[in-house]
Each structure stands twice: as C-alpha cells, then as structure tokens.
Protein backbone atom coordinates (compact mmCIF):
# COMPACT_ATOMS: atom_id res chain seq x y z
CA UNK A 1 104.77 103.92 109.64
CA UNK A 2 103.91 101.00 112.19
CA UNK A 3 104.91 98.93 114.72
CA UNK A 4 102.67 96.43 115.59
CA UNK A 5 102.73 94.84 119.38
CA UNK A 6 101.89 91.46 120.04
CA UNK A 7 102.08 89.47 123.39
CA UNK A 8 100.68 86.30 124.99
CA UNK A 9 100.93 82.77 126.32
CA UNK A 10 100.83 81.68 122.50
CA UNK A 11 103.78 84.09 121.50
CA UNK A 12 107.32 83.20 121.13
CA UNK A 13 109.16 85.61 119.09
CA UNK A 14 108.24 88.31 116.64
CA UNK A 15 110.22 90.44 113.95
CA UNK A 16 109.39 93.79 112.76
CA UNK A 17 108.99 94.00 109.06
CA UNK A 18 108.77 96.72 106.43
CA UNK A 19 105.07 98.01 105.28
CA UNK A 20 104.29 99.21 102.08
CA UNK A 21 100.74 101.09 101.13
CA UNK A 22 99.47 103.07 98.53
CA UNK A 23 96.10 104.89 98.43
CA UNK A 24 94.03 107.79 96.72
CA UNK A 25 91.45 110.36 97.72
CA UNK A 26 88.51 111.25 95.69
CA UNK A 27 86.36 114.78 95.99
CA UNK A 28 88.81 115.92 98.96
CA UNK A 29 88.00 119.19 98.07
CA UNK A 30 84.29 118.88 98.69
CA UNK A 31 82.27 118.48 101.99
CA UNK A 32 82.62 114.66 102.42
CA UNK A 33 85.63 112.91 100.66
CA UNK A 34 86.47 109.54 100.05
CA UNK A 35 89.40 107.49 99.79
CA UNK A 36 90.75 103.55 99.34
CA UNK A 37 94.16 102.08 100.23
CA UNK A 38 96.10 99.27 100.11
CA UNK A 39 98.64 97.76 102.13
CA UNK A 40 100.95 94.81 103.11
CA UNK A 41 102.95 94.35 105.75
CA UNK A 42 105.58 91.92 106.36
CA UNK A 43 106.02 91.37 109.90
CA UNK A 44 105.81 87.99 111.31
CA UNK A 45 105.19 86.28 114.82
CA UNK A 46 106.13 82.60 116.05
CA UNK A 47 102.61 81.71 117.81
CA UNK A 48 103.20 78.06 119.60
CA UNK A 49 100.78 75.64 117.64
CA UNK A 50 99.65 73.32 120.63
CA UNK A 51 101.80 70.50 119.87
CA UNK A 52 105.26 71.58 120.95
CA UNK A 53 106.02 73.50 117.82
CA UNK A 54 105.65 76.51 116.59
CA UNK A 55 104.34 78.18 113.50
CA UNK A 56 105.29 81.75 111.69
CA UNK A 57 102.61 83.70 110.66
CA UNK A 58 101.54 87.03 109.34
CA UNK A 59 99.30 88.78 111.30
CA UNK A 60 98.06 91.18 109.00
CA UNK A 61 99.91 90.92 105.45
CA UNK A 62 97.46 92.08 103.01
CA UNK A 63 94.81 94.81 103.80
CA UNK A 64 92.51 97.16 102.39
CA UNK A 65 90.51 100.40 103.63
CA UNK A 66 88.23 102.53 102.56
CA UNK A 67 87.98 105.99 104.61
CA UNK A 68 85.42 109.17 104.44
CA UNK A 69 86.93 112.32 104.70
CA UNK A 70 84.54 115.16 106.77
C-alpha cells in the first residue's frame, strides 16, 4: 500500500491511483536472501508546463527492485 505526496510551485492537482506489484524471494531461509519485484502504479499529477498549460504525468508508473534479505 502507498500514498505518494507531492507538492510545489509546479503542482496543480493530483489523484491517487491503485498500485499493483508482484515479487519473489530466493534463499530466504539462508543467511543473506535475495529478492526482485515489480510494480506499477497509476497515480497521476498535473505539473504546470511553463507555458500556461498543464501536463499529466506519472510520477513513478513502472518500477523494479531488487532487495537483500540479512
């Protein structure tokens, strides 16, 4: 679960979206695991492009990590 928080000069609106990930965890049962996941999320942001208009964009959308388990 997320929320993300955005503010600024630049910032007109944003909208909360849903986020979906999957992952998996390899030799968690040994003294260092690791593991990979992948994610999107779907909230968006109207950031004010400079020219009087403004622009939607997805500040994260697709993303990937890879994590070590101690």
């Amino acid at each position: 679960m997320r929320y993300p928080i955005t503010g600024g000069d630049y910032i007109k609106s944003g909208r909360v979206g849903p986020y979906f990930a999957v992952g998996v965890e390899l030799y968690r049962t040994k003294k260092i695991g690791f593991g990979a996941e992948v994610g999107y999320d779907w909230s968006e942001v109207k950031v004010n492009t400079g020219s009087g208009g403004y622009q939607t964009v997805r500040p994260i959308g697709f993303n990937v990590s890879v994590f070590a388990l101690f």
